[in-house]
Protein backbone atom coordinates (compact mmCIF):
# COMPACT_ATOMS: atom_id res chain seq x y z
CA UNK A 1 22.07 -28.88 42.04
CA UNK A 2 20.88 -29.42 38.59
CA UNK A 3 21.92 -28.26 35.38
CA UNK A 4 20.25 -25.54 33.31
CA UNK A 5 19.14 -27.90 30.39
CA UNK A 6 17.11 -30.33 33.27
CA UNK A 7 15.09 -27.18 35.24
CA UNK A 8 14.12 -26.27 31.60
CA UNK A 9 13.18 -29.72 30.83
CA UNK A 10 11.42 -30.20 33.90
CA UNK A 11 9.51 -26.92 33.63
CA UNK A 12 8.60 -27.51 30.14
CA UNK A 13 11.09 -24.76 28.73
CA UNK A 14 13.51 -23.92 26.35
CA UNK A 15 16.67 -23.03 27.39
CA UNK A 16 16.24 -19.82 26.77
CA UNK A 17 13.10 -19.76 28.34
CA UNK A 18 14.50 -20.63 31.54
CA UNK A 19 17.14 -17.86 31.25
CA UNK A 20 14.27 -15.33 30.56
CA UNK A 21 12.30 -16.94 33.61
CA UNK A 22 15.37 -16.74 35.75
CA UNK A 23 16.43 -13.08 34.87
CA UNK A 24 13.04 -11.66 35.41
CA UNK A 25 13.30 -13.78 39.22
CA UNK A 26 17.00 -12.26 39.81
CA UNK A 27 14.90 -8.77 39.08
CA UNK A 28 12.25 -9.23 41.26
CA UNK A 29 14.91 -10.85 44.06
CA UNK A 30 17.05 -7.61 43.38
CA UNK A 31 13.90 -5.49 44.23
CA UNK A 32 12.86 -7.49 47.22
CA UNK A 33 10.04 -9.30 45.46
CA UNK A 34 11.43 -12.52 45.49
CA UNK A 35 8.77 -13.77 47.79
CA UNK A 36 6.13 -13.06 45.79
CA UNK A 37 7.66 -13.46 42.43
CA UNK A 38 4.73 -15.05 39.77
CA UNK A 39 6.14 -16.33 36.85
CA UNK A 40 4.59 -14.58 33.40
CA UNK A 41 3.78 -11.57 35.30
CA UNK A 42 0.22 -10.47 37.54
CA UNK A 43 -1.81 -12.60 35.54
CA UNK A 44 -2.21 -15.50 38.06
CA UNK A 45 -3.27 -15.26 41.48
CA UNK A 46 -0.75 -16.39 44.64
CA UNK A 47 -1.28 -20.25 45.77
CA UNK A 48 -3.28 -20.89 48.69
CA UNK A 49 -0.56 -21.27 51.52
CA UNK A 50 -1.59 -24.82 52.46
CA UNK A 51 -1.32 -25.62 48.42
CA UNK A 52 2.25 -24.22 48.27
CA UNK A 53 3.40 -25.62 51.64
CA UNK A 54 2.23 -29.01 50.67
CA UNK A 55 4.17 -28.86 47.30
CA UNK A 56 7.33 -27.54 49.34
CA UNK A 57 7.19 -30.92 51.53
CA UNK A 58 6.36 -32.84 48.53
CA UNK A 59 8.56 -32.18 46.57
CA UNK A 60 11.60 -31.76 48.88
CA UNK A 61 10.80 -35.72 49.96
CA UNK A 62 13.95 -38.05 49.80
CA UNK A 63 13.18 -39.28 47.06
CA UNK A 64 10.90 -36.53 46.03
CA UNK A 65 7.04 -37.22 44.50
CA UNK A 66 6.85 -37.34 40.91
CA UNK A 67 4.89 -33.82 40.30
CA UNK A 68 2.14 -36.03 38.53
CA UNK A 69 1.20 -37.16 42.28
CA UNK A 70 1.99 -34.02 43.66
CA UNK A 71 -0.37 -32.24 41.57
CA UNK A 72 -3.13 -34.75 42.37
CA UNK A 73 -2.62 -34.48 46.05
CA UNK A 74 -3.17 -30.71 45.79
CA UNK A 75 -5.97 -31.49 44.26
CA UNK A 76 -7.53 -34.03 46.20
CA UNK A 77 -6.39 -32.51 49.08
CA UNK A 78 -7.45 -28.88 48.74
CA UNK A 79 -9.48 -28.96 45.72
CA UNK A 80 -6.62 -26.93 43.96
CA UNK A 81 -6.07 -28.16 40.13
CA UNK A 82 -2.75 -27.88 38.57
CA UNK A 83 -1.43 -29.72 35.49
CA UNK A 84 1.39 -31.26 34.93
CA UNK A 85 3.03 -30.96 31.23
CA UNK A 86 1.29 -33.86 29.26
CA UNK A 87 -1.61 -34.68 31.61
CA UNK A 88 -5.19 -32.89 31.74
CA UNK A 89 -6.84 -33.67 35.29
């Protein structure tokens, strides 16, 4: 488990981002729209499954990729682009 100060640095947010992130999750999880919870509302479409089922393995590696490479493996993979805080691909 990690503490609330890393997942916001490691998503790029404040901490009180991450709380607002996290409450609006609990919300949807309370409704039974955890699943298909998108961050900052409708506005972006769901991941292709093979994207988000590669990140899943990815990232759960022991030791887990950096999300740099797992980024570029989605894209060089599947053609799907995603950026990483600090990096333009």
């Amino acid at each position: 488990m990690i503490s609330a100060d890393e997942a916001a640095e490691r998503l790029g947010l404040s901490r009180s981002g991450l709380y607002k992130l996290y409450t609006k999750y609990l919300a949807a999880s309370a409704g039974g729209g955890a699943d298909t919870f998108v961050p900052g509302g409708d506005r972006a479409a769901p991941w292709p499954k093979e994207v988000a089922d590669g990140l899943r393995r990815w990232l759960s590696a022991t030791p887990p990729y950096s999300f740099a490479f797992a980024a570029s493996e989605a894209h060089r993979l599947f053609g799907f682009r995603l950026f990483t805080k600090g990096q333009v691909i």
